[in-house]
C-alpha atoms as a PDB file:
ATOM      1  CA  UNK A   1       5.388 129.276-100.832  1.00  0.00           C
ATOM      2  CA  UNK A   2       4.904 125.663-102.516  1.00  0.00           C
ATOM      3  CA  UNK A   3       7.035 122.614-102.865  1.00  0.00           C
ATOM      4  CA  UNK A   4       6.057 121.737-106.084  1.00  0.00           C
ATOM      5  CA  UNK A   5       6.955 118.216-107.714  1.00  0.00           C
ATOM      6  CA  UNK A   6       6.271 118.510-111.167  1.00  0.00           C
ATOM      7  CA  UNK A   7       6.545 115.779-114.084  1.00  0.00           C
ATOM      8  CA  UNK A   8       4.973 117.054-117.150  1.00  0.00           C
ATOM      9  CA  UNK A   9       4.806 113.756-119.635  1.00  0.00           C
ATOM     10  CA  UNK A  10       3.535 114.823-123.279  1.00  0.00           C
ATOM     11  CA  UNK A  11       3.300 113.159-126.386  1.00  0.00           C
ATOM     12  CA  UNK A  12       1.618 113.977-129.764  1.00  0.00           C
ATOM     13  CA  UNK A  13      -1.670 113.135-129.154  1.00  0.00           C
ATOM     14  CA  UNK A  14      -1.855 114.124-125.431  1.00  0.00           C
ATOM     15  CA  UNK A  15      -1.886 116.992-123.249  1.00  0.00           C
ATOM     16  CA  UNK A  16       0.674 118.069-120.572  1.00  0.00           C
ATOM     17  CA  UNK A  17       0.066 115.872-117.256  1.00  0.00           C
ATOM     18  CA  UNK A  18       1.358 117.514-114.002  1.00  0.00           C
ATOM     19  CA  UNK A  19       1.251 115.467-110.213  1.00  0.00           C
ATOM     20  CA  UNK A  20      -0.021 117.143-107.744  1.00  0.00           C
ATOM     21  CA  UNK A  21       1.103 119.974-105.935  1.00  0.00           C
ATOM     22  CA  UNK A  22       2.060 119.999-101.942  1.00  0.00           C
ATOM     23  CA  UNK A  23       1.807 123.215-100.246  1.00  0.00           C
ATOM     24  CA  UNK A  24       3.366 124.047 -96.908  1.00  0.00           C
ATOM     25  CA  UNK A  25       0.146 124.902 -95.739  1.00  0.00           C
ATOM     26  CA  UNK A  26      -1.206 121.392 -96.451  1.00  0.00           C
ATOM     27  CA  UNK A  27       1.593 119.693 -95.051  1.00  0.00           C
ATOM     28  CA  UNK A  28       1.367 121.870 -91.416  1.00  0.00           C
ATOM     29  CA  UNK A  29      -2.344 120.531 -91.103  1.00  0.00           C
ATOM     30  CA  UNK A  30      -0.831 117.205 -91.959  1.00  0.00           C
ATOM     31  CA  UNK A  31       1.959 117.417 -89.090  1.00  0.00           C
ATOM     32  CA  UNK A  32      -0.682 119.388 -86.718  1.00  0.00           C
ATOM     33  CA  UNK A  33      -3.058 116.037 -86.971  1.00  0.00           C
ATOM     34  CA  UNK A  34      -0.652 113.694 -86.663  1.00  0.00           C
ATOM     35  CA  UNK A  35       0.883 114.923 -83.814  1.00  0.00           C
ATOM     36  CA  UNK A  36      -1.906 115.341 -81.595  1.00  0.00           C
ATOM     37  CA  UNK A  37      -3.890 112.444 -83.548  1.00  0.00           C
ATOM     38  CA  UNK A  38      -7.230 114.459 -83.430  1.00  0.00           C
ATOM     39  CA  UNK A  39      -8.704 116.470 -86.033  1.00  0.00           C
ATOM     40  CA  UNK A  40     -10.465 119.125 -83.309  1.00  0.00           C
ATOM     41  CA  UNK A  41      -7.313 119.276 -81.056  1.00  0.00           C
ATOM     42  CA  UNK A  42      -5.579 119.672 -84.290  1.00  0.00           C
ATOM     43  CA  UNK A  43      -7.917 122.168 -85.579  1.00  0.00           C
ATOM     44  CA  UNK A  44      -7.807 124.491 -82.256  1.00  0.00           C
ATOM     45  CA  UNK A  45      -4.291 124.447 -82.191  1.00  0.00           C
ATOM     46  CA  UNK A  46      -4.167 125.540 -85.717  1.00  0.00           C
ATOM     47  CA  UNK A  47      -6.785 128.072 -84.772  1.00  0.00           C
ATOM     48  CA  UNK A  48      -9.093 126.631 -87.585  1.00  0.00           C
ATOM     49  CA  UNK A  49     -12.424 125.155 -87.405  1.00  0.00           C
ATOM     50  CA  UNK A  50     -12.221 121.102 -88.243  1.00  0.00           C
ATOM     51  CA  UNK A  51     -14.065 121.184 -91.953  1.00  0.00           C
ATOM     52  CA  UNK A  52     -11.651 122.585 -93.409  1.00  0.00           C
ATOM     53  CA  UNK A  53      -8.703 120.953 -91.700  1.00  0.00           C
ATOM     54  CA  UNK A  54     -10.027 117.533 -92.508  1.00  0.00           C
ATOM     55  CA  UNK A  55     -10.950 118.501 -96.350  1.00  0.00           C
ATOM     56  CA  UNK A  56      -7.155 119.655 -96.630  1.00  0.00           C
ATOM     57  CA  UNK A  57      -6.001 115.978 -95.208  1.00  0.00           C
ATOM     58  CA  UNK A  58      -8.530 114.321 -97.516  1.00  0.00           C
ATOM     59  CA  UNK A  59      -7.144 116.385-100.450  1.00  0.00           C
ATOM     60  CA  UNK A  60      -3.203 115.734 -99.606  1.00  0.00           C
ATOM     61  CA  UNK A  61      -4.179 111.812 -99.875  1.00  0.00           C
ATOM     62  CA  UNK A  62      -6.353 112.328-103.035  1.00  0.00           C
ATOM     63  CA  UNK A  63      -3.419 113.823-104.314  1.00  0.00           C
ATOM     64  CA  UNK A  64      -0.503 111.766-103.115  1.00  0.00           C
ATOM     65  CA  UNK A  65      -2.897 108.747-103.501  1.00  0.00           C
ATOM     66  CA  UNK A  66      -2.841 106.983-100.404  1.00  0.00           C
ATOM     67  CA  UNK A  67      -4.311 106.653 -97.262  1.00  0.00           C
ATOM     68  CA  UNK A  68      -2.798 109.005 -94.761  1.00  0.00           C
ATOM     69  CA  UNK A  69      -4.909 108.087 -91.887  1.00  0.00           C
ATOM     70  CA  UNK A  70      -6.492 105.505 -89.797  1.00  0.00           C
ATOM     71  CA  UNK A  71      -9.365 107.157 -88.584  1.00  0.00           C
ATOM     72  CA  UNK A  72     -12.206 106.362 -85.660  1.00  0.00           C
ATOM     73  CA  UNK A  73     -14.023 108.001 -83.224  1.00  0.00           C
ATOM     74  CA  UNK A  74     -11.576 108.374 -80.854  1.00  0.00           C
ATOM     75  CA  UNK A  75      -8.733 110.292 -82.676  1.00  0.00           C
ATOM     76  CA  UNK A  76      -6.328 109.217 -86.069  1.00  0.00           C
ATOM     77  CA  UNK A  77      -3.415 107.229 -86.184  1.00  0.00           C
ATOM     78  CA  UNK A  78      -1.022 107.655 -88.873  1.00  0.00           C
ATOM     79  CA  UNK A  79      -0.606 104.742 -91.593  1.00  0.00           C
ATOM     80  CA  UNK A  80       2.593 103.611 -92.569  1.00  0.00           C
ATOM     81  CA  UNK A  81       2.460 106.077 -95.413  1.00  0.00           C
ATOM     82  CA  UNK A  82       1.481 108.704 -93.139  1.00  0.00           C
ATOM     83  CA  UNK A  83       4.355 108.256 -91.021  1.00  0.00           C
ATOM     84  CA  UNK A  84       6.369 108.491 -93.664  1.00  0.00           C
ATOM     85  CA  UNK A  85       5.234 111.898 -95.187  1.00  0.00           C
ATOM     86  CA  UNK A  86       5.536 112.861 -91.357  1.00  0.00           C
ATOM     87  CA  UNK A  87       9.033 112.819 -91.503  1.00  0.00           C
ATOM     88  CA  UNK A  88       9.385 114.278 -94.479  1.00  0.00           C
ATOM     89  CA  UNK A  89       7.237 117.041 -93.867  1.00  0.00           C
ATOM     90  CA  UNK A  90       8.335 117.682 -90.824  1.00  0.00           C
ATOM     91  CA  UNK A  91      11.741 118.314 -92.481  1.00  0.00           C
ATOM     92  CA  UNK A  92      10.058 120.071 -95.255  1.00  0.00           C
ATOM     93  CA  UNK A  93       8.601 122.698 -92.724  1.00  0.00           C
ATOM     94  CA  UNK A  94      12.030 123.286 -90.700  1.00  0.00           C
ATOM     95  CA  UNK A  95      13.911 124.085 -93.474  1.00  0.00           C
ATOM     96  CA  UNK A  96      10.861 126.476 -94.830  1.00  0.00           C
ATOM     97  CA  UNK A  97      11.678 128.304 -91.442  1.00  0.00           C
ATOM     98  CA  UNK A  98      15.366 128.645 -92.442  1.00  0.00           C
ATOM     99  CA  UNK A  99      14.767 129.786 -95.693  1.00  0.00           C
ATOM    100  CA  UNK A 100      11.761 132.576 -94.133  1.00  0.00           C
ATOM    101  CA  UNK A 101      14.377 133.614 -91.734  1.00  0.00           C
ATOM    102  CA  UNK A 102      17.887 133.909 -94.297  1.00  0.00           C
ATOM    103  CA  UNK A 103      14.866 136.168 -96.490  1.00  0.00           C
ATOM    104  CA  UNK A 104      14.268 137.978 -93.550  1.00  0.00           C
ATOM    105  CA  UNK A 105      17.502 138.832 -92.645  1.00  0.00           C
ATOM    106  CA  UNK A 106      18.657 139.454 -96.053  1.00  0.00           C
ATOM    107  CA  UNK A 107      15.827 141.779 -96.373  1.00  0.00           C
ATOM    108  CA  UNK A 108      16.949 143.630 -93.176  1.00  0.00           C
ATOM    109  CA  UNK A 109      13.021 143.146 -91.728  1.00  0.00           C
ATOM    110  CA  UNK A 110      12.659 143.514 -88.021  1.00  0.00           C
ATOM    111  CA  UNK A 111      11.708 139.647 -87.023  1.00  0.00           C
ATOM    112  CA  UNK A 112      12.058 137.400 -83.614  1.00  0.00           C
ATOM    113  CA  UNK A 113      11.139 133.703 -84.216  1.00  0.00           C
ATOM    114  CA  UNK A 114      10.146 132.500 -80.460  1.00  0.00           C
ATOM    115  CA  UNK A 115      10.634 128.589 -80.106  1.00  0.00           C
ATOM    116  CA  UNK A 116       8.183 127.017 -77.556  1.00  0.00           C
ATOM    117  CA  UNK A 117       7.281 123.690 -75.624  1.00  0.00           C
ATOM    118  CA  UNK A 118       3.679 122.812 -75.560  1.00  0.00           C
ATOM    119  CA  UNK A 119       3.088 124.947 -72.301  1.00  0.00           C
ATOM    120  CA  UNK A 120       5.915 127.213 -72.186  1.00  0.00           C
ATOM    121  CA  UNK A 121       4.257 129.949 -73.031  1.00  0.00           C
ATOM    122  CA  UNK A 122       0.444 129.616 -72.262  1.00  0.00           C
ATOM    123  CA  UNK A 123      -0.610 130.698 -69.377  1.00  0.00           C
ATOM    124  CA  UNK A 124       1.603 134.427 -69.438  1.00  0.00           C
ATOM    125  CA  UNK A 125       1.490 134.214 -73.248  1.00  0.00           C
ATOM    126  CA  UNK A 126      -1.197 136.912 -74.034  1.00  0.00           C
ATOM    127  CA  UNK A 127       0.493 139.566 -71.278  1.00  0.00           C
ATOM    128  CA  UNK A 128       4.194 138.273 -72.866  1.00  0.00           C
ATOM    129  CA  UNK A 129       2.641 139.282 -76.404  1.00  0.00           C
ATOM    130  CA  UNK A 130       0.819 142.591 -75.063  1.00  0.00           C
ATOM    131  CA  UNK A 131       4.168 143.785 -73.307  1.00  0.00           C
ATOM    132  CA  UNK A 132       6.295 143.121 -76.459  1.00  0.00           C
ATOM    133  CA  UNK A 133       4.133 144.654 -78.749  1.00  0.00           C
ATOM    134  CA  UNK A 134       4.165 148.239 -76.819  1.00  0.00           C
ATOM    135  CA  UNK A 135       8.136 148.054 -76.828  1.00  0.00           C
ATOM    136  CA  UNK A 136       8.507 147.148 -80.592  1.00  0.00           C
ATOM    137  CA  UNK A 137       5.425 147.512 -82.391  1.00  0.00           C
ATOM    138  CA  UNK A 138       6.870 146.763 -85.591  1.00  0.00           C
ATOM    139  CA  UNK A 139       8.904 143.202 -84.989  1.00  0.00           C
ATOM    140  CA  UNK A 140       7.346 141.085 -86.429  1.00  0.00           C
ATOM    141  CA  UNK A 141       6.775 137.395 -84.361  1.00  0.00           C
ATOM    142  CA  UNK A 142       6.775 134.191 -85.384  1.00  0.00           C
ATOM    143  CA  UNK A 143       6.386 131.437 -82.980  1.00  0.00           C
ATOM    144  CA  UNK A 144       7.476 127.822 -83.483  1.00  0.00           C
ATOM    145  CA  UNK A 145       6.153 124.814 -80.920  1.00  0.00           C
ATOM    146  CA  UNK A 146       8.649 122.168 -80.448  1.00  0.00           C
ATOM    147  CA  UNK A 147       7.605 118.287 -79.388  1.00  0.00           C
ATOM    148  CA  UNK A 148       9.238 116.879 -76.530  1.00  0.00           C
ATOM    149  CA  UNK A 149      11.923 115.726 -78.830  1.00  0.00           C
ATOM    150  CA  UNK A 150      14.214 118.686 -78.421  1.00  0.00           C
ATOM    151  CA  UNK A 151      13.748 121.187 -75.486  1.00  0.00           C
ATOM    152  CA  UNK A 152      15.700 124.110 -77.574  1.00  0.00           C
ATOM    153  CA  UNK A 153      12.602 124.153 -79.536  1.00  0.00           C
ATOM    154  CA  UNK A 154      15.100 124.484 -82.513  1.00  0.00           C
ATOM    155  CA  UNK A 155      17.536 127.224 -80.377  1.00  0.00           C
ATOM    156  CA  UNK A 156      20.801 124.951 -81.992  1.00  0.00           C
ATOM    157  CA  UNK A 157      19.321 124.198 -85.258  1.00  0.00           C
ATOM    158  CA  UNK A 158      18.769 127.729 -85.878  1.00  0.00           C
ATOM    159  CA  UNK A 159      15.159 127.690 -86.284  1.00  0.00           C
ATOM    160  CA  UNK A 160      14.487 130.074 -83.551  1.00  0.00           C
ATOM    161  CA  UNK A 161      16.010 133.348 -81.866  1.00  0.00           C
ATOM    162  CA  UNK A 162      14.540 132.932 -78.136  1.00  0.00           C
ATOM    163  CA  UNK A 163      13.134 129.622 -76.588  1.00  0.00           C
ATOM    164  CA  UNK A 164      10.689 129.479 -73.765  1.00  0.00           C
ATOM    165  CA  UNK A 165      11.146 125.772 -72.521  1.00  0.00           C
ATOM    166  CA  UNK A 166      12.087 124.044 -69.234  1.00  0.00           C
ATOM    167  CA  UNK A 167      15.196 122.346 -68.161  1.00  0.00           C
ATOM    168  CA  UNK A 168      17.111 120.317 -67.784  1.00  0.00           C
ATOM    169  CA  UNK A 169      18.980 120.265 -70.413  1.00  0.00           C
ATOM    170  CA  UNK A 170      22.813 120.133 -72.036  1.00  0.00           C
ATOM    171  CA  UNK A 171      23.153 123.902 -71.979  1.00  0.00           C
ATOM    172  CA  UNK A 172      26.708 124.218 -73.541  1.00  0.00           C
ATOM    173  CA  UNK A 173      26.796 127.472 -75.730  1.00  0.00           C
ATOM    174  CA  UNK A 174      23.292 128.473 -74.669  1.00  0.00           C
ATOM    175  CA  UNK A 175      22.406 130.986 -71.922  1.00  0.00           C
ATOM    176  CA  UNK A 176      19.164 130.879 -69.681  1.00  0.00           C
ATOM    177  CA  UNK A 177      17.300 132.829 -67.732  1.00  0.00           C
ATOM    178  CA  UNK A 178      14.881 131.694 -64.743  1.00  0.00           C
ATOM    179  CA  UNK A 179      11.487 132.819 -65.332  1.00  0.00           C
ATOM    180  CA  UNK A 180       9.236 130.059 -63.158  1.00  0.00           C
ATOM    181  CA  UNK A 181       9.725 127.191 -60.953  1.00  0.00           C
ATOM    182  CA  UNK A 182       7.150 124.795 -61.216  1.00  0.00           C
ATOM    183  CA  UNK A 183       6.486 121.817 -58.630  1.00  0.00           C
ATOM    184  CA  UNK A 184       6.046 118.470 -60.569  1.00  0.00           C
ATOM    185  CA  UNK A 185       3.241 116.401 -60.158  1.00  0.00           C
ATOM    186  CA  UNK A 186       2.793 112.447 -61.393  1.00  0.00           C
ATOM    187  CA  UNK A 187      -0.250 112.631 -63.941  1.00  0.00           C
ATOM    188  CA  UNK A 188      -3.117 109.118 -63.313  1.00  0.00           C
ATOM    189  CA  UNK A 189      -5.917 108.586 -64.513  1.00  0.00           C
ATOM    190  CA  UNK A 190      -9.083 109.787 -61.963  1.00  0.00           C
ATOM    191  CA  UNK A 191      -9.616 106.652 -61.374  1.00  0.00           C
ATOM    192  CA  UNK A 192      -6.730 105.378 -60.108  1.00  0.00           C
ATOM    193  CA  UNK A 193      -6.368 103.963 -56.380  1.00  0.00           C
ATOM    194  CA  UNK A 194      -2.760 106.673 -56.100  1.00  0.00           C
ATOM    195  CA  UNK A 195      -5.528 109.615 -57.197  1.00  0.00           C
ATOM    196  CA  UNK A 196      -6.556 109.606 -54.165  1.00  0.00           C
ATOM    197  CA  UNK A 197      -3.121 110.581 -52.503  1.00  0.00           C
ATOM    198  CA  UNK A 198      -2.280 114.252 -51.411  1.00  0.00           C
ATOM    199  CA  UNK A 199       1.440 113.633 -52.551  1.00  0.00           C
ATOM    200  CA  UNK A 200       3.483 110.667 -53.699  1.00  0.00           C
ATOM    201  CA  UNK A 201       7.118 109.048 -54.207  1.00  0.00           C
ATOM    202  CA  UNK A 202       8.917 107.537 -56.999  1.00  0.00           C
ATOM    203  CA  UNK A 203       9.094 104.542 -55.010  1.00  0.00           C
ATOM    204  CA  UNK A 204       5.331 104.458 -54.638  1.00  0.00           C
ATOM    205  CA  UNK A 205       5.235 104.092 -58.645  1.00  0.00           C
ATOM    206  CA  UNK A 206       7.461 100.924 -59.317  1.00  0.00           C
ATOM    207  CA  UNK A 207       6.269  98.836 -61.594  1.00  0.00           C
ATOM    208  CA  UNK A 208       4.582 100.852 -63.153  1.00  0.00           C
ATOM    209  CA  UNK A 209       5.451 101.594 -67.300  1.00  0.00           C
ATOM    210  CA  UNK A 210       6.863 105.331 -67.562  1.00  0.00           C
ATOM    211  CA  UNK A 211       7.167 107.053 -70.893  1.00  0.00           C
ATOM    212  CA  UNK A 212      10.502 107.189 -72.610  1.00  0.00           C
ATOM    213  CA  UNK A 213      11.660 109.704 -75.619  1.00  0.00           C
ATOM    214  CA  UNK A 214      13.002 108.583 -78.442  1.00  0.00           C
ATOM    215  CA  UNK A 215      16.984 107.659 -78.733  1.00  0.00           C
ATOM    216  CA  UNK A 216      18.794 110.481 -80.523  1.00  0.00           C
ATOM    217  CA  UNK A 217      16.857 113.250 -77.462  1.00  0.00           C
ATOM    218  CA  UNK A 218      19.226 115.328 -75.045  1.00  0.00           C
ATOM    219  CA  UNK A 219      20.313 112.680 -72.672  1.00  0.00           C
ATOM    220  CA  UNK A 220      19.547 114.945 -69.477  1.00  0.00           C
ATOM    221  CA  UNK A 221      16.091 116.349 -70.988  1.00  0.00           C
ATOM    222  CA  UNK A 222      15.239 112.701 -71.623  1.00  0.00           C
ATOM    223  CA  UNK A 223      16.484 111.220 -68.083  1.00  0.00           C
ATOM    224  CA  UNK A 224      14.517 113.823 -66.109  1.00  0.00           C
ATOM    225  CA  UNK A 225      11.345 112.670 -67.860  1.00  0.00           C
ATOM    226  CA  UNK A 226      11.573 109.593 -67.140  1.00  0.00           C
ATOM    227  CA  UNK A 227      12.996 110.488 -63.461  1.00  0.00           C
ATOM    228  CA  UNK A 228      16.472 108.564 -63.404  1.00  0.00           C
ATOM    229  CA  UNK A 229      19.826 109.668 -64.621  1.00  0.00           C
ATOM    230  CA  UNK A 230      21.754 110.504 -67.596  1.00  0.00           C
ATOM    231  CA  UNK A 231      23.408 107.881 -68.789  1.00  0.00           C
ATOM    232  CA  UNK A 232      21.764 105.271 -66.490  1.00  0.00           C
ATOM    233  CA  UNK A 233      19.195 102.897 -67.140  1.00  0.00           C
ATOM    234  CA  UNK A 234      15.841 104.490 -68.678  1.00  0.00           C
ATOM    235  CA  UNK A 235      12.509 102.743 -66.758  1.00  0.00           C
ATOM    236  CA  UNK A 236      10.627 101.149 -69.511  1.00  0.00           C
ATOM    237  CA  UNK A 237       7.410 102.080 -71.239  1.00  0.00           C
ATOM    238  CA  UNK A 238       5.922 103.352 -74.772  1.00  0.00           C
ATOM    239  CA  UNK A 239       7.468 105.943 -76.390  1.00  0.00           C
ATOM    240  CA  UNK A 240       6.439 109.775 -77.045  1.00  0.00           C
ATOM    241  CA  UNK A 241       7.017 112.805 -78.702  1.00  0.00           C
ATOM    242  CA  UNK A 242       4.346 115.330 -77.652  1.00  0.00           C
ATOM    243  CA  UNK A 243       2.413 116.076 -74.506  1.00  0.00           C
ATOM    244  CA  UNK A 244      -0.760 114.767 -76.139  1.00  0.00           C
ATOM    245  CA  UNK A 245       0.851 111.106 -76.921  1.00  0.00           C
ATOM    246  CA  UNK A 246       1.880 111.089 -73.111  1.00  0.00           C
ATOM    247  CA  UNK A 247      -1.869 112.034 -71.872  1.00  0.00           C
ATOM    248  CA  UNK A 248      -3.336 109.105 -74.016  1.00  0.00           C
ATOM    249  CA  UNK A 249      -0.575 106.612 -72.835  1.00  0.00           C
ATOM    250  CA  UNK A 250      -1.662 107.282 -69.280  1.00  0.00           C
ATOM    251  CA  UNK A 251      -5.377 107.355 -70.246  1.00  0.00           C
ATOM    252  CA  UNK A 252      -5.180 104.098 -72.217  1.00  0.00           C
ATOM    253  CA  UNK A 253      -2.285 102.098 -70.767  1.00  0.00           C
ATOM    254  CA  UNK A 254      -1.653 103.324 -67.270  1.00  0.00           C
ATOM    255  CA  UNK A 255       2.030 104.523 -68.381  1.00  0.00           C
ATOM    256  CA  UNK A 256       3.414 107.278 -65.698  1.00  0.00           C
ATOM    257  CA  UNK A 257       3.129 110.673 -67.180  1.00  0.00           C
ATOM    258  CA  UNK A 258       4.906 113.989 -65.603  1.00  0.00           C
ATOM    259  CA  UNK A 259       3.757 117.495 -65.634  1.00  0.00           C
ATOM    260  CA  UNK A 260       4.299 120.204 -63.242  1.00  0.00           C
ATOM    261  CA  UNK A 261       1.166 120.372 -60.857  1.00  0.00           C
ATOM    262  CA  UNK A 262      -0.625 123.201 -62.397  1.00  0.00           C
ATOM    263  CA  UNK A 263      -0.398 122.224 -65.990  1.00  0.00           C
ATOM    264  CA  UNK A 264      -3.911 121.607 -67.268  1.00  0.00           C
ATOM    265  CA  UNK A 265      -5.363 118.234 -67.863  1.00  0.00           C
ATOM    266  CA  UNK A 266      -8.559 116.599 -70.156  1.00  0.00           C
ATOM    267  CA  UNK A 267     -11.246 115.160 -68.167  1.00  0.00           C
ATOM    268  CA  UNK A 268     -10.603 111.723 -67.092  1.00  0.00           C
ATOM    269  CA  UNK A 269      -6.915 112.713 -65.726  1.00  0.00           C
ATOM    270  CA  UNK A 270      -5.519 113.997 -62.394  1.00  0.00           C
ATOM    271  CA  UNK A 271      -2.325 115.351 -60.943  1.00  0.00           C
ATOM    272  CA  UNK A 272      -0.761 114.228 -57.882  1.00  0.00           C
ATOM    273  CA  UNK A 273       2.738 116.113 -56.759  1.00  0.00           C
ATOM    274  CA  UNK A 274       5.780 114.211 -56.282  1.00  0.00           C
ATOM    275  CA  UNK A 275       7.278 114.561 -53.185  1.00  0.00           C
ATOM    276  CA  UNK A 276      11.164 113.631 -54.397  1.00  0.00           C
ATOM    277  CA  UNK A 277      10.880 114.983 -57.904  1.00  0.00           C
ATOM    278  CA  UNK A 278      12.824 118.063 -59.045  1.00  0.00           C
ATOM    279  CA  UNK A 279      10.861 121.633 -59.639  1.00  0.00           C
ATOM    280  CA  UNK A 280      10.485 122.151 -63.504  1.00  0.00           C
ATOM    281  CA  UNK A 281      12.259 125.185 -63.839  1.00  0.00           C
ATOM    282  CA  UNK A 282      11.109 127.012 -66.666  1.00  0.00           C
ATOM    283  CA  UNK A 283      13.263 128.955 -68.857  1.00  0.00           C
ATOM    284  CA  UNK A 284      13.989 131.613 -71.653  1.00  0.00           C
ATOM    285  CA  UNK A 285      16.813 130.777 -73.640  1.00  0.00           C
ATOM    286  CA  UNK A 286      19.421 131.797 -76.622  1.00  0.00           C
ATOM    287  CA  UNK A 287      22.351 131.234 -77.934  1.00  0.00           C
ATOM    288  CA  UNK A 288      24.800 133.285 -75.922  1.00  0.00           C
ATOM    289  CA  UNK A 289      27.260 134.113 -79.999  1.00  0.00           C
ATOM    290  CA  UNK A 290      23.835 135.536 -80.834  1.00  0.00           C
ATOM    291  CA  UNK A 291      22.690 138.123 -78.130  1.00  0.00           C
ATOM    292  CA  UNK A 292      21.389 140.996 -80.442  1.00  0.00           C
ATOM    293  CA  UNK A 293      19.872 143.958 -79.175  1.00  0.00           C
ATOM    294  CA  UNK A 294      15.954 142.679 -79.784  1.00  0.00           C
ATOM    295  CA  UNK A 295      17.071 139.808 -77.834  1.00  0.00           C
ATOM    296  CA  UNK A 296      18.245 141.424 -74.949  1.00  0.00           C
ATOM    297  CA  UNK A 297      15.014 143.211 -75.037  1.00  0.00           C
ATOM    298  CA  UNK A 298      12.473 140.063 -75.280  1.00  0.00           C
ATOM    299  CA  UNK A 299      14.328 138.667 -71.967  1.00  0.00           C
ATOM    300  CA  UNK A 300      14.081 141.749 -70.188  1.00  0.00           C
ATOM    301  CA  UNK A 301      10.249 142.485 -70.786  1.00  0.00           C
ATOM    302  CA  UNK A 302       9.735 138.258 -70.321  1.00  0.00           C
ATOM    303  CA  UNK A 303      11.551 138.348 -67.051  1.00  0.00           C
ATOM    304  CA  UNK A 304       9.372 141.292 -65.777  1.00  0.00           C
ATOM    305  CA  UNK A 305       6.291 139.464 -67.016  1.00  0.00           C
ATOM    306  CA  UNK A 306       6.689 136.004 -65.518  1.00  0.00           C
ATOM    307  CA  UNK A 307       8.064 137.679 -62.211  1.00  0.00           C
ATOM    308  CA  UNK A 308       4.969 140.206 -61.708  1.00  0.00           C
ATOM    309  CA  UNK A 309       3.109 138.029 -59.509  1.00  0.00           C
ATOM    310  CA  UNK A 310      -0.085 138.622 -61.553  1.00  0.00           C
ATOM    311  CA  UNK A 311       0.843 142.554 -62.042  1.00  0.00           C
ATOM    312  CA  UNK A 312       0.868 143.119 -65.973  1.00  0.00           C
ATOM    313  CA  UNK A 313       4.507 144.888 -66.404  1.00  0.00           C
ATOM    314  CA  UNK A 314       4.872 148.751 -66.758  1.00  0.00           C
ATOM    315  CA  UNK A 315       6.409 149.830 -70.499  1.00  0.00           C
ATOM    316  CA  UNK A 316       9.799 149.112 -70.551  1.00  0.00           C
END
């Protein structure tokens, strides 16, 4: 599937001259890099090796003829070019999925797009997938992974069926189901003098910068990030979109980052739990007009999954 912008200019004596052509593929590495602003994270969470994710950037600029990246050895940063086409082909991609999906369903194919946060769906994903594939071997999957932006994962836009994310968040027209409730923990660098603590309180980090999402992001989702509440003041600090932009702003900056206790971190970063911040409670979620049958069926085998303690789920 391309998004071709063609502009064929001929006259007697020359040939047909075409601009290049953009391919969704080449704009997905493009939005993979630029949102976690390394080529290998980029590349693993493409399930790619790097050569050929950083030959496909190089090409979209030879192409579009301008510098994309900033790049050094610590990671990229988009130019202002880059953060242009960002935009663009972030909205490019989204309305890719709605066309995929109208295709689908016009078709009458068996599909289930699955919306997710960064770590929604890691650590049970593999027994989730293994379960779902026994019950309906021929659906075919598609999952989409949201940025912190919009904790639907694309639920209201229509870009997804079923969302595995974590709440809060303004819930009007959507039902959830409780799969997990996670402890939250405040994330430091190792080397911080607070590292050291077994548990800490809100109060013990004033002062200190938190990260903020950006204006236009579900009040509630955004206020519990940033531990106040909706509608009241937001603490102040940079501003993020995806887990890996909040890692670096603690790594680099000190900023207050939160993530429940057992979510992974890179080397160089800790987890302390917060003593007076609310559980994470993580979620499945769809809108409750749209409750089909295959539906139904993913919350039931993804409710037996996250709640078997470690058991992987009989076939349901």
């Amino acid at each position: 599937m391309l998004c071709r912008v063609q502009h064929r200019l001929r006259t007697p004596d020359t040939v047909p001259v075409s601009s290049p052509v953009m391919d969704l593929r080449s704009l997905r590495y493009f939005v993979a890099v630029a949102e976690e602003r390394h080529f290998g994270r980029a590349a693993a969470r493409l399930h790619m090796t790097q050569p050929p994710l950083s030959r496909a950037v190089r090409q979209l600029e030879a192409d579009l003829g301008a510098l994309l990246l900033h790049r050094s050895p610590t990671g990229v940063t988009p130019t202002p070019a880059g953060a242009a086409l960002y935009e663009e082909a972030r909205a490019l991609l989204e309305q890719a999925e709605r066309v995929r999906a109208r295709v689908a369903a016009a078709a009458g194919a068996a599909t289930l797009t699955i919306g997710t946060l960064a770590d929604s769906a890691e650590q049970a994903g593999a027994r989730l997938a293994a379960a779902f594939r026994r019950r309906h071997p021929r659906v075919q999957v598609r999952v989409r992974e949201a940025d912190f932006t919009d904790p639907t994962t694309g639920l209201r836009a229509g870009l997804v069926d079923v969302a595995l994310t974590r709440e809060p968040f303004d819930d009007t027209g959507i039902t959830t189901r409780l799969l997990r409730t996670d402890p939250m923990g405040v994330v430091l660098r190792a080397d911080d003098p607070l590292a050291r603590r077994e548990t800490l309180r809100l109060s013990d980090l004033a002062g200190r910068p938190w990260f903020r999402l950006p204006d236009g992001t579900d009040p509630v989702w955004r206020a519990y990030w940033n531990a106040t509440t909706p509608g009241g003041e937001l603490r102040d600090g940079p501003v993020v979109r995806t887990v890996h932009e909040c890692l670096q702003a603690v790594l680099w900056n000190g900023t207050v980052g939160l993530a429940p206790t057992a979510h992974p971190l890179p080397e160089g970063l800790t987890s302390v739990p917060l003593a007076d911040m609310p559980p994470s409670r993580l979620v499945l979620a769809w809108n409750s007009a749209d409750a089909g049958p295959l539906i139904r069926s993913f919350a039931h085998i993804a409710t037996a999954v996250y709640g078997a303690a470690g058991r992987e789920p009989a076939d349901m």
